[in-house]
Structures are given as structure tokens and as C-alpha cells.
PDB file of N, CA and C in Angstrom:
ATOM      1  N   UNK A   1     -23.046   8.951 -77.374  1.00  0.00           N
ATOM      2  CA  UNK A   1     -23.042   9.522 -78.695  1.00  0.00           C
ATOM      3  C   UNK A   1     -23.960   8.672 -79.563  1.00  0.00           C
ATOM      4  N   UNK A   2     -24.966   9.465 -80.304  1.00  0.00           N
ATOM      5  CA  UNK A   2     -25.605   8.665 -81.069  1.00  0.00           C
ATOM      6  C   UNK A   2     -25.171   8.633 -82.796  1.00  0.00           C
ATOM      7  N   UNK A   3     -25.520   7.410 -82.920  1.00  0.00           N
ATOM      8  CA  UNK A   3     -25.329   7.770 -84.602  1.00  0.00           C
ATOM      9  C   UNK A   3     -26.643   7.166 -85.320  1.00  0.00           C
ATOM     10  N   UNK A   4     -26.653   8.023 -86.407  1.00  0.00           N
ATOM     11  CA  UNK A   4     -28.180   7.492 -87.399  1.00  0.00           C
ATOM     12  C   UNK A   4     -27.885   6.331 -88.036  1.00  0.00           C
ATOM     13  N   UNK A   5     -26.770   5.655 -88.385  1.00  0.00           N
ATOM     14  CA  UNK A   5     -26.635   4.351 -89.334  1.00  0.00           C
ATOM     15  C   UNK A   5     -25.512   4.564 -90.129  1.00  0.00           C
ATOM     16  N   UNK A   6     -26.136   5.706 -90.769  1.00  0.00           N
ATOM     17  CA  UNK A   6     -25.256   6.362 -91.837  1.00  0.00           C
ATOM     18  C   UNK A   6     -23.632   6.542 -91.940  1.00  0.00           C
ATOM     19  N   UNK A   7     -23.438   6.237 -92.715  1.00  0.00           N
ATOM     20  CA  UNK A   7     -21.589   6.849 -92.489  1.00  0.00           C
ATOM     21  C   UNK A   7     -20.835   6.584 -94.047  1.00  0.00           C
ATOM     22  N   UNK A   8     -20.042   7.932 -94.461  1.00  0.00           N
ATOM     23  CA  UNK A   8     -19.274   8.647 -95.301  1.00  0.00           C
ATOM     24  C   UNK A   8     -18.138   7.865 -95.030  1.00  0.00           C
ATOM     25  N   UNK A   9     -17.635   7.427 -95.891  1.00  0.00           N
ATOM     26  CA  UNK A   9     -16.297   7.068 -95.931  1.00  0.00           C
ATOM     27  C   UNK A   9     -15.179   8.067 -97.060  1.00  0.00           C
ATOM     28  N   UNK A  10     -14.438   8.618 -96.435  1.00  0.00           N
ATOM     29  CA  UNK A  10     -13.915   9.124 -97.772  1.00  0.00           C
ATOM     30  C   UNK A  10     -12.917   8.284 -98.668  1.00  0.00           C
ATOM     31  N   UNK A  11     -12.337   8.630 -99.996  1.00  0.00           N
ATOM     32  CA  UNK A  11     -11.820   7.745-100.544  1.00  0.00           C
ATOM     33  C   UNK A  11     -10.654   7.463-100.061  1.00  0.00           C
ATOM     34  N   UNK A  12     -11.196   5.844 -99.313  1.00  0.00           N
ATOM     35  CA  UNK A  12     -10.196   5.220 -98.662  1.00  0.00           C
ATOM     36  C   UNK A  12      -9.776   3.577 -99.274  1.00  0.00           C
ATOM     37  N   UNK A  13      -8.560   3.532 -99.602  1.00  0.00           N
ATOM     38  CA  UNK A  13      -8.395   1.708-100.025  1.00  0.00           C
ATOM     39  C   UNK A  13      -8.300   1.672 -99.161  1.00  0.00           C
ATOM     40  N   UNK A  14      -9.385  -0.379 -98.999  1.00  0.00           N
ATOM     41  CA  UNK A  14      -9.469  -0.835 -97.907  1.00  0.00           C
ATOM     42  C   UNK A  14      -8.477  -2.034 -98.516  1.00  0.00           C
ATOM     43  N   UNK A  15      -7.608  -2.172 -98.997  1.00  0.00           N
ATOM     44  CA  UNK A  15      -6.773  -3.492 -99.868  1.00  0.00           C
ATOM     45  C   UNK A  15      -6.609  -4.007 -98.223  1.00  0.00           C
ATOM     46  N   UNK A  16      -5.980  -3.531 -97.336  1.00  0.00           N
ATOM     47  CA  UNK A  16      -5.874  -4.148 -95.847  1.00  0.00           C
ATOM     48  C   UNK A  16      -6.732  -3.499 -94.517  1.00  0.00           C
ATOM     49  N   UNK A  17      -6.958  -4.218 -94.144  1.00  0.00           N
ATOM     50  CA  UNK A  17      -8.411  -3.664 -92.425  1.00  0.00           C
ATOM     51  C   UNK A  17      -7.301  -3.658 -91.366  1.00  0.00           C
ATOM     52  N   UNK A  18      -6.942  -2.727 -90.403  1.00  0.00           N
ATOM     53  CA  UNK A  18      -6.471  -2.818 -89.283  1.00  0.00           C
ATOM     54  C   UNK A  18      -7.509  -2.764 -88.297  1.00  0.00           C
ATOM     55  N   UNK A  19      -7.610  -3.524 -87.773  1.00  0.00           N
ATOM     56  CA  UNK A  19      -8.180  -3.834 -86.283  1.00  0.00           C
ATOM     57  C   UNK A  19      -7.564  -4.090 -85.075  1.00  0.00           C
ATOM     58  N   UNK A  20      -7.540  -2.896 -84.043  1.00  0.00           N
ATOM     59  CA  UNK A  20      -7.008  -3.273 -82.985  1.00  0.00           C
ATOM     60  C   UNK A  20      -7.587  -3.172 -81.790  1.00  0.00           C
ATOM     61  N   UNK A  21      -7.475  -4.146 -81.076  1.00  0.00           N
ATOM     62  CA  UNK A  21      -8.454  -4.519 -79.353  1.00  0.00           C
ATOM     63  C   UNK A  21      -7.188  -4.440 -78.533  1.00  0.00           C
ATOM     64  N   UNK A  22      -8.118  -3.986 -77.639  1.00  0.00           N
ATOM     65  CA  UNK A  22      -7.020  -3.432 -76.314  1.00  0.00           C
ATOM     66  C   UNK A  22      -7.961  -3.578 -75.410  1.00  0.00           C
ATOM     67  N   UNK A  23      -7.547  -3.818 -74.273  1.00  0.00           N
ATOM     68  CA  UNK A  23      -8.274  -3.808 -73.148  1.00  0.00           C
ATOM     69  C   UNK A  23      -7.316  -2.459 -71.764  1.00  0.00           C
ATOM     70  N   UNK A  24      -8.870  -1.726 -71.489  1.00  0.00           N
ATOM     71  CA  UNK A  24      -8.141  -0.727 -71.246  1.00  0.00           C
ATOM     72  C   UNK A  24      -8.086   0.070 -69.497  1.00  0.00           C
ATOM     73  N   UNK A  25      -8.852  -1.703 -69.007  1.00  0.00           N
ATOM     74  CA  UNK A  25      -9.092  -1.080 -67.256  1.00  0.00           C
ATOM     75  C   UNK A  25      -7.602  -1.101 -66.586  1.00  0.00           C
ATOM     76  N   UNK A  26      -7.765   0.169 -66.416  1.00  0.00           N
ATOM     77  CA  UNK A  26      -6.534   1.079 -65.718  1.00  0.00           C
ATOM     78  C   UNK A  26      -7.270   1.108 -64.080  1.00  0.00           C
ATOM     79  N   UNK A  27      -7.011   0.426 -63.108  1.00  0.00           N
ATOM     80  CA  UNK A  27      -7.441   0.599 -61.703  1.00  0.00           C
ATOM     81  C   UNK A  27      -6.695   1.550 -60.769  1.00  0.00           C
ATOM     82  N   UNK A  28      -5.148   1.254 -61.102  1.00  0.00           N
ATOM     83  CA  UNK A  28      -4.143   2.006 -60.364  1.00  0.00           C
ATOM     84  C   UNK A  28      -4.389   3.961 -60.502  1.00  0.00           C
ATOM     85  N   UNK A  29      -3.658   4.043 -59.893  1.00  0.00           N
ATOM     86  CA  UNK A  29      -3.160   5.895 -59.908  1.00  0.00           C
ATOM     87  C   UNK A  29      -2.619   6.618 -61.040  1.00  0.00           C
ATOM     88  N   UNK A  30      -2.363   5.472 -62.042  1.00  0.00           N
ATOM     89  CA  UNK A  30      -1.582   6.611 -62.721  1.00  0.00           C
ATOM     90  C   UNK A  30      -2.709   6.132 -64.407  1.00  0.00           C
ATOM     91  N   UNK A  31      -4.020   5.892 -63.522  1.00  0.00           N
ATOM     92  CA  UNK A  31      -4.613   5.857 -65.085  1.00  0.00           C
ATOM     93  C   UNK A  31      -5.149   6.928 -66.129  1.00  0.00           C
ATOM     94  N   UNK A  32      -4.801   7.729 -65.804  1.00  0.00           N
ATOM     95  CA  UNK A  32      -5.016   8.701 -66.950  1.00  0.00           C
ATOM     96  C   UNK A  32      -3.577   8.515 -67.856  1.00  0.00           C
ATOM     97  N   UNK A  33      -2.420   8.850 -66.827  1.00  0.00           N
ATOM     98  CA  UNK A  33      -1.277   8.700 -67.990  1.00  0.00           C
ATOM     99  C   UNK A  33      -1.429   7.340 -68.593  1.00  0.00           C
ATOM    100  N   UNK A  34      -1.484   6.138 -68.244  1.00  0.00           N
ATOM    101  CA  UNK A  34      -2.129   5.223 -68.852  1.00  0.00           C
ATOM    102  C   UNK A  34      -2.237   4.953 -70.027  1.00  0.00           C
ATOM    103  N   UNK A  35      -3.790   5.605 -69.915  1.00  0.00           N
ATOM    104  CA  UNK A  35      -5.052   5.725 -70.829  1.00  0.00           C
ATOM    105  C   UNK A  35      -4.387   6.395 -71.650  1.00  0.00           C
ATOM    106  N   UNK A  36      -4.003   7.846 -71.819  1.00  0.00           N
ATOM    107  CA  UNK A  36      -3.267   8.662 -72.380  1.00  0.00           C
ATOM    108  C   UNK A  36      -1.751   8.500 -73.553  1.00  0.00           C
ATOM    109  N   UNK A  37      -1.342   7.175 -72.667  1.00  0.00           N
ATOM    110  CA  UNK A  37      -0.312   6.090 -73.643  1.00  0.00           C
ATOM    111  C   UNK A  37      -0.872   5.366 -74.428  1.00  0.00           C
ATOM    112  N   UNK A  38      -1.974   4.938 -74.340  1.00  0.00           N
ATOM    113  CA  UNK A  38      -2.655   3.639 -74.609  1.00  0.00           C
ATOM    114  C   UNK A  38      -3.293   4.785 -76.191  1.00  0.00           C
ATOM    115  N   UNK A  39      -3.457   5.423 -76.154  1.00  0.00           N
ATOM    116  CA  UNK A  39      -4.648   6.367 -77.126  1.00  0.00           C
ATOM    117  C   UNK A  39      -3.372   6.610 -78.141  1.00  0.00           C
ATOM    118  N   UNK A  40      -1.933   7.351 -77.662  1.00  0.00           N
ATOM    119  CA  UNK A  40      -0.980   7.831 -78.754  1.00  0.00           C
ATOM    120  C   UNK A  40      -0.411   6.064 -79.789  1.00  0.00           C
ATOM    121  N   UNK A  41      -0.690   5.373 -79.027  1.00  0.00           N
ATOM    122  CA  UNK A  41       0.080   3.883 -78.949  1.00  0.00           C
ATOM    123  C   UNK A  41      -1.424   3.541 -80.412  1.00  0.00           C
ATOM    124  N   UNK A  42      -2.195   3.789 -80.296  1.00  0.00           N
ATOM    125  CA  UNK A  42      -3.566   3.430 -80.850  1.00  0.00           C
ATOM    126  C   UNK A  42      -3.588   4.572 -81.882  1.00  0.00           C
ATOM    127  N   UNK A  43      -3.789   5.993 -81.884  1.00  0.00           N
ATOM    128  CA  UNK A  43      -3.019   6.384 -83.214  1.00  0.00           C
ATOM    129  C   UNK A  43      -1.747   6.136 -83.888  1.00  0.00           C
ATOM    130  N   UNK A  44      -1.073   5.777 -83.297  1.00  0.00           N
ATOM    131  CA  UNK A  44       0.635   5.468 -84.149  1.00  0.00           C
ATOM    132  C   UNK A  44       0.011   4.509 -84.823  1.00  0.00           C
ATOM    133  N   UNK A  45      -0.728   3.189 -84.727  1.00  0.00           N
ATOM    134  CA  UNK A  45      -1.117   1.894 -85.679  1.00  0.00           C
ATOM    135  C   UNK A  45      -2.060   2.642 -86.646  1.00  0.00           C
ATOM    136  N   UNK A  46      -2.640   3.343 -86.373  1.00  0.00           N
ATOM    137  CA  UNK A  46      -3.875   3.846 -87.701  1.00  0.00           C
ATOM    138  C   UNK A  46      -4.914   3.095 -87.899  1.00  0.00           C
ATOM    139  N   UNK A  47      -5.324   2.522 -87.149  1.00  0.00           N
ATOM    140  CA  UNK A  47      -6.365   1.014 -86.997  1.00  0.00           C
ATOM    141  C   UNK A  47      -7.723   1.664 -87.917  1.00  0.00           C
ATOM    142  N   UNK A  48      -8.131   1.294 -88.600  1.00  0.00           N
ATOM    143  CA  UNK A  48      -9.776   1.498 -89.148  1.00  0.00           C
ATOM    144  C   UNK A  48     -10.495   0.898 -88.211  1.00  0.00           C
ATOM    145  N   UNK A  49     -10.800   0.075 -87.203  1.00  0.00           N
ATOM    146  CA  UNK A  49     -11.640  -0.353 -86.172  1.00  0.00           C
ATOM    147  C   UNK A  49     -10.943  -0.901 -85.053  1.00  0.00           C
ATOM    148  N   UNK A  50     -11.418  -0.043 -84.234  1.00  0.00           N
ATOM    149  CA  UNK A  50     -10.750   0.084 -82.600  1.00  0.00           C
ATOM    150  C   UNK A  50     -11.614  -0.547 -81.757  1.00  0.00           C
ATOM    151  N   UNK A  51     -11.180  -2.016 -81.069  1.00  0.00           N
ATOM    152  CA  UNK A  51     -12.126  -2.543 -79.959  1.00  0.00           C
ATOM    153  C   UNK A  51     -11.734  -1.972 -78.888  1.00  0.00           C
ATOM    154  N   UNK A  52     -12.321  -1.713 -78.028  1.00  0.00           N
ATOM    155  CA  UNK A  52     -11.749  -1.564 -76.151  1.00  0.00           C
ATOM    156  C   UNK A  52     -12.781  -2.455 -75.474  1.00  0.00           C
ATOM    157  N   UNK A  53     -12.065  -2.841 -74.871  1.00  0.00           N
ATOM    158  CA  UNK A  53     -12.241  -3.207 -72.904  1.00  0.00           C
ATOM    159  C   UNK A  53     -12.344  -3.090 -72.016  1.00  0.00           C
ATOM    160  N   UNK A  54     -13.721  -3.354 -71.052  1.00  0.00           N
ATOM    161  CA  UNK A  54     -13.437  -2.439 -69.866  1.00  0.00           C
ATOM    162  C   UNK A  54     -13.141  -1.327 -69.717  1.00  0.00           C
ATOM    163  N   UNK A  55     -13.678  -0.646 -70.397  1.00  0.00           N
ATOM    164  CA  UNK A  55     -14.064   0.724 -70.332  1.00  0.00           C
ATOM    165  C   UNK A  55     -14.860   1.725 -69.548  1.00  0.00           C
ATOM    166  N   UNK A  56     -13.852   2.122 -68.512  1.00  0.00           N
ATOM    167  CA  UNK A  56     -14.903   2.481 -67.470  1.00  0.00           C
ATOM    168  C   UNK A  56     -15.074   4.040 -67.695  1.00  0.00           C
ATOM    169  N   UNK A  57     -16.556   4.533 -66.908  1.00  0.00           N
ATOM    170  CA  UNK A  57     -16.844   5.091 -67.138  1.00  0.00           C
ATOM    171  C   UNK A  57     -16.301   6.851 -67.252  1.00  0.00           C
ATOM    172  N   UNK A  58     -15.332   6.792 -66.505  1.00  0.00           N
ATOM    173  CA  UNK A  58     -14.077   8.134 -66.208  1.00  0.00           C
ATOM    174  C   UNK A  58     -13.200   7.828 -67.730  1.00  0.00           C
ATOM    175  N   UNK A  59     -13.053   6.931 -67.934  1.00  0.00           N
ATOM    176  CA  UNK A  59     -11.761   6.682 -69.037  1.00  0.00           C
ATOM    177  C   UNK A  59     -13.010   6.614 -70.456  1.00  0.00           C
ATOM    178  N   UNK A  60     -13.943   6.636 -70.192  1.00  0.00           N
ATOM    179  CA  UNK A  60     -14.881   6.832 -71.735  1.00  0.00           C
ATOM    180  C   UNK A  60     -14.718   8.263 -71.974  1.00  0.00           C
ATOM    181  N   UNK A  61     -14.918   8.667 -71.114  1.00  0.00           N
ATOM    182  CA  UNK A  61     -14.911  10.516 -71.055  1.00  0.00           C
ATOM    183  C   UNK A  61     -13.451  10.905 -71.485  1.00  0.00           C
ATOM    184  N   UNK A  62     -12.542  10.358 -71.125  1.00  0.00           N
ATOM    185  CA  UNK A  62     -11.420  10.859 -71.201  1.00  0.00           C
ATOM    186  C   UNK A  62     -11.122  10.700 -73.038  1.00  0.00           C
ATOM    187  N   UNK A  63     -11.206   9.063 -73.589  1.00  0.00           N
ATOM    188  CA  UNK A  63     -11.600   8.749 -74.505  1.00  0.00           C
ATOM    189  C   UNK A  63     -11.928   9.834 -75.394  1.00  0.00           C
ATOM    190  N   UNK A  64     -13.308  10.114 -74.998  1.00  0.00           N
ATOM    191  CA  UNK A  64     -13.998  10.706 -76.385  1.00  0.00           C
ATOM    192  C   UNK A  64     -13.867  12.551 -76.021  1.00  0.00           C
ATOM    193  N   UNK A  65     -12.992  12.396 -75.763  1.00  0.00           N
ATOM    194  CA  UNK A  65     -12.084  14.378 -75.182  1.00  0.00           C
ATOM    195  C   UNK A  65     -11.525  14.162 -76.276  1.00  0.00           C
ATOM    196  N   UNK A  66     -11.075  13.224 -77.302  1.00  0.00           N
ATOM    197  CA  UNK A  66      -9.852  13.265 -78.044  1.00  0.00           C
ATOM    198  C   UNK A  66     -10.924  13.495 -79.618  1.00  0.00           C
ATOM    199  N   UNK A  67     -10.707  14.703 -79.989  1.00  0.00           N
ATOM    200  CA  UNK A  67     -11.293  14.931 -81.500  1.00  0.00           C
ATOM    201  C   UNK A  67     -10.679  13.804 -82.558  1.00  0.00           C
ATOM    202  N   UNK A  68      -9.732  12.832 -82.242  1.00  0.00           N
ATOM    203  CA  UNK A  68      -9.712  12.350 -83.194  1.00  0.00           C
ATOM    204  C   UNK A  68     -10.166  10.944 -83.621  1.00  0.00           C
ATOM    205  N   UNK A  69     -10.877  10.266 -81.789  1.00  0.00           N
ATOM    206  CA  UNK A  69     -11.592   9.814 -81.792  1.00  0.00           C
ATOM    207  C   UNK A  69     -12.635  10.037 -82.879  1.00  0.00           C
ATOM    208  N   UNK A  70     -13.463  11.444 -82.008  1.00  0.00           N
ATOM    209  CA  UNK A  70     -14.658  11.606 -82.271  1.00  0.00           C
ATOM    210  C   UNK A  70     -14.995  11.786 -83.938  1.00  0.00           C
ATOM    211  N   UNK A  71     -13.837  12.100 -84.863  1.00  0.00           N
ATOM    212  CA  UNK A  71     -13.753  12.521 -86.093  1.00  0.00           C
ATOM    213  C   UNK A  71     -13.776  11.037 -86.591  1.00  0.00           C
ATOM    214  N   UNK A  72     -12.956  10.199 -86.460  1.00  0.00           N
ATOM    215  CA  UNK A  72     -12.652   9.274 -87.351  1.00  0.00           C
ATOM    216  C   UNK A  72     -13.178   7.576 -86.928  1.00  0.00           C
ATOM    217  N   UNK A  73     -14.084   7.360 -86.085  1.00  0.00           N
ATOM    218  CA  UNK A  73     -15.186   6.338 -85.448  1.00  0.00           C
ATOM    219  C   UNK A  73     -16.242   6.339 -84.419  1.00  0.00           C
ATOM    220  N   UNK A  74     -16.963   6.161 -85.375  1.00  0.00           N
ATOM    221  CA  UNK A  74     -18.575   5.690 -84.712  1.00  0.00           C
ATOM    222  C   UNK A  74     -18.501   4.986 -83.175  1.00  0.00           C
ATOM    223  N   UNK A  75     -18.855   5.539 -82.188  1.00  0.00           N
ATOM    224  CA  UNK A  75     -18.665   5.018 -81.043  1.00  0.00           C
ATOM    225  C   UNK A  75     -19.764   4.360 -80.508  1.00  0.00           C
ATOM    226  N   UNK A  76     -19.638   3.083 -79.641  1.00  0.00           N
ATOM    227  CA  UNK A  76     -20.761   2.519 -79.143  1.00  0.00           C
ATOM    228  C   UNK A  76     -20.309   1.860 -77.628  1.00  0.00           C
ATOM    229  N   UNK A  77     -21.122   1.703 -76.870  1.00  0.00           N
ATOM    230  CA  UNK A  77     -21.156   1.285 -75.608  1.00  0.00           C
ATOM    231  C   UNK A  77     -21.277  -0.505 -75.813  1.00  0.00           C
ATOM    232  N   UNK A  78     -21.493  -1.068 -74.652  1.00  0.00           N
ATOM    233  CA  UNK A  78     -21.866  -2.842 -74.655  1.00  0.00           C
ATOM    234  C   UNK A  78     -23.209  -2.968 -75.168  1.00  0.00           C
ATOM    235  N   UNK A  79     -24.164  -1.858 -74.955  1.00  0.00           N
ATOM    236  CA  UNK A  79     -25.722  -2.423 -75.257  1.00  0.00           C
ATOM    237  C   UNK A  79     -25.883  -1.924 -77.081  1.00  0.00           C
ATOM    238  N   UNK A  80     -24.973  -1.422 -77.505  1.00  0.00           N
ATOM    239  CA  UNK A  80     -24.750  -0.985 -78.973  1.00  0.00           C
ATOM    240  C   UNK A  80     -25.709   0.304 -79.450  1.00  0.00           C
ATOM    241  N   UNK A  81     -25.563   0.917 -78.413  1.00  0.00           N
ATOM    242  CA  UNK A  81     -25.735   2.471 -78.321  1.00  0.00           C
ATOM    243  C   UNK A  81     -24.372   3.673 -78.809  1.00  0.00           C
TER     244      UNK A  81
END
């Protein structure tokens, strides 16, 4: 996903920043349900900036399936694409 730079914030107080990092390599069998916990667990906090980890390439996809990702942060890879 590319982005131009740019970005709209709507009127949001920032009086507090939530930031939350997770690391998210799921190797076993049951990583989609997982991943899938890990994402509802990550909206319930409401984080304004979401780190991940090990992010492989099946679970990026799965990731950015979720519109609310895609609505509410700028996404980037390791090379800051």
C-alpha cells in the first residue's frame, strides 16, 4: 500500500498517544485464529499507532483484509514502503 505523505486527521485530542507493539509470528496451525485474536485484542485498546512483528507474508494479507485497518493507519513494510 502506498501512501503520498499526506494524512487528515480528524478532530482528534491527542491529550494521551496509545501505542501498541505486538509481535505477531504465528508458526503453528492455528495461526489465523491467532492472528484473528491478536487484531480484536488490538481494536479493544484503540491504539493511535500499531507496531507489529514478524509479519509474515500470509498474515500481512490477512492483516490488511480488515477495513479497519485499512481506514484508520498508514501501513508500511521494514524498508518503509
Amino acid at each position: 500500500m502506498e501512501h503520498d505523505g499526506s494524512l487528515e486527521l480528524p478532530n482528534v485530542r491527542l491529550d494521551r498517544l496509545r501505542i501498541v507493539s505486538w509481535n505477531v509470528f504465528f508458526a503453528d496451525g492455528y495461526w489465523i485464529r491467532r492472528l484473528h485474536a491478536a487484531l480484536c485484542e488490538l481494536r479493544a485498546l484503540d491504539p493511535h499507532v500499531i507496531c507489529l512483528q514478524e509479519v509474515m507474508p500470509r498474515s500481512l494479507n490477512h492483516i490488511l483484509a480488515h477495513a479497519w485497518i485499512r481506514n484508520n493507519f498508514v501501513v508500511s513494510d521494514g524498508s518503509g514502503k
